[in-house]
Protein backbone atom coordinates (compact mmCIF):
# COMPACT_ATOMS: atom_id res chain seq x y z
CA UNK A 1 38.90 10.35 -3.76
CA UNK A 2 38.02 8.73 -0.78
CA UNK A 3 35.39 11.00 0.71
CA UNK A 4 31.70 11.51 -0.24
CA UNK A 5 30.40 15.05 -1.05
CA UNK A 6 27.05 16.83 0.24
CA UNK A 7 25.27 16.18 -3.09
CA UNK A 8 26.09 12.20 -3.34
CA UNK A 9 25.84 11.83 0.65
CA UNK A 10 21.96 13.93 0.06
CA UNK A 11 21.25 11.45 -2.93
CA UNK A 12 21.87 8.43 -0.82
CA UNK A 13 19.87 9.37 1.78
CA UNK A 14 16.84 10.84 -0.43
CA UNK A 15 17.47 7.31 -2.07
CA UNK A 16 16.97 5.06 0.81
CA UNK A 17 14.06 6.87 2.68
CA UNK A 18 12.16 6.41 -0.78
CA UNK A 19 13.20 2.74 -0.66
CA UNK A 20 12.66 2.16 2.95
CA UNK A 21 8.88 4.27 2.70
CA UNK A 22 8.38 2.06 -0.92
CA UNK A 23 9.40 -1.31 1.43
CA UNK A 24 6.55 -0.37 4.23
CA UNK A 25 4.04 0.67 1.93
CA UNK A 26 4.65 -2.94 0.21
CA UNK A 27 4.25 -4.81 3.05
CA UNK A 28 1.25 -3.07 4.59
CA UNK A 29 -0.65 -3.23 1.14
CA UNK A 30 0.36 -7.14 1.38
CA UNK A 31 -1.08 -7.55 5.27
CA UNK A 32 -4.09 -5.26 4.50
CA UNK A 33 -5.02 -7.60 1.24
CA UNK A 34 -4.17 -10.54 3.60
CA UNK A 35 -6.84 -9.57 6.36
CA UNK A 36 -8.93 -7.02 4.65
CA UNK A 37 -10.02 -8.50 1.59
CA UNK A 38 -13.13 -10.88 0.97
CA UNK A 39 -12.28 -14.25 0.53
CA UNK A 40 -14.95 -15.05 -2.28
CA UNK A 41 -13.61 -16.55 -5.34
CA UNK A 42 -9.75 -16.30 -5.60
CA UNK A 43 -9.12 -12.28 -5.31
CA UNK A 44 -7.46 -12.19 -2.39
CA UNK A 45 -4.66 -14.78 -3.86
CA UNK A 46 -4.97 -13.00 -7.07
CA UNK A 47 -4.33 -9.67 -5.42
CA UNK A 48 -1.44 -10.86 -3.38
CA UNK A 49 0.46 -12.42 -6.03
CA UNK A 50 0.06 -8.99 -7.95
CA UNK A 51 1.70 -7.45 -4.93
CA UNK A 52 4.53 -9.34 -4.59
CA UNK A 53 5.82 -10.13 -8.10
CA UNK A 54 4.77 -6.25 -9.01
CA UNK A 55 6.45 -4.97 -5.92
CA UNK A 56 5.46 -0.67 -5.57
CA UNK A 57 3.69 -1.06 -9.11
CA UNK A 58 1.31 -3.99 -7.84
CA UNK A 59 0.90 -2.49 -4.39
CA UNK A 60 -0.11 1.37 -5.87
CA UNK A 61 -2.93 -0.59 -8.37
CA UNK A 62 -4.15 -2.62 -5.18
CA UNK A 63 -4.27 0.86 -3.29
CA UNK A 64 -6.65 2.76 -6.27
CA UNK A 65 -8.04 -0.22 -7.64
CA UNK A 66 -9.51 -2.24 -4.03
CA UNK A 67 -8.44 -0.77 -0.89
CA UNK A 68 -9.57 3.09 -1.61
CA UNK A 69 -12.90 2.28 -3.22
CA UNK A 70 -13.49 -0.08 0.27
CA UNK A 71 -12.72 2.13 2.46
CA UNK A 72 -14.84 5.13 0.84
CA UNK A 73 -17.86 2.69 0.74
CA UNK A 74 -17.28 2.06 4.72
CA UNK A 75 -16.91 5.51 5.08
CA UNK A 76 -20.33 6.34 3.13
CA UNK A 77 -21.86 3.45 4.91
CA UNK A 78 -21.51 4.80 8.52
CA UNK A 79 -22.49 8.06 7.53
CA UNK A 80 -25.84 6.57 6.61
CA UNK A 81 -26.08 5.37 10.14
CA UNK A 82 -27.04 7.38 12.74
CA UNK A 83 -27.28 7.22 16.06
CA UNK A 84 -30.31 6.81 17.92
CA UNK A 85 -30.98 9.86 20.41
């Protein structure tokens, strides 16, 4: 009764690497929306309370919803740019 079998020692582990990888993806969506995002008006608060009371939830909308569409307008931007020869 004492001893833990394959399939509950497998769950815990599966379990806490999808915590632990949930945890880091929190806290980098929180320091990303911290130093990444424009400071007009009050998004950047806005967003960062959504983060932390919405833990995973708040930090996945912040991913689609600011941080993607950003980064793929940088990423279109310096494409436009071209080196002169």
């Amino acid at each position: 009764m004492g001893s833990i079998g394959a399939a509950e020692l497998l769950f815990v582990l599966i379990g806490s690497a999808l915590f632990l990888a949930s945890f880091v993806f929190w806290i980098w969506t929180i320091v990303d929306c911290a130093t990444k995002e424009p400071t007009a008006g009050k998004d950047k608060i806005v967003w960062i309370l959504i983060i932390l009371f919405t833990y995973v939830l708040g930090a996945l909308i912040y991913y689609f919803a600011r941080r993607r569409p950003r980064r793929l307008a940088e990423w279109k931007r310096r494409s436009l740019v071209r080196p002169a020869p």
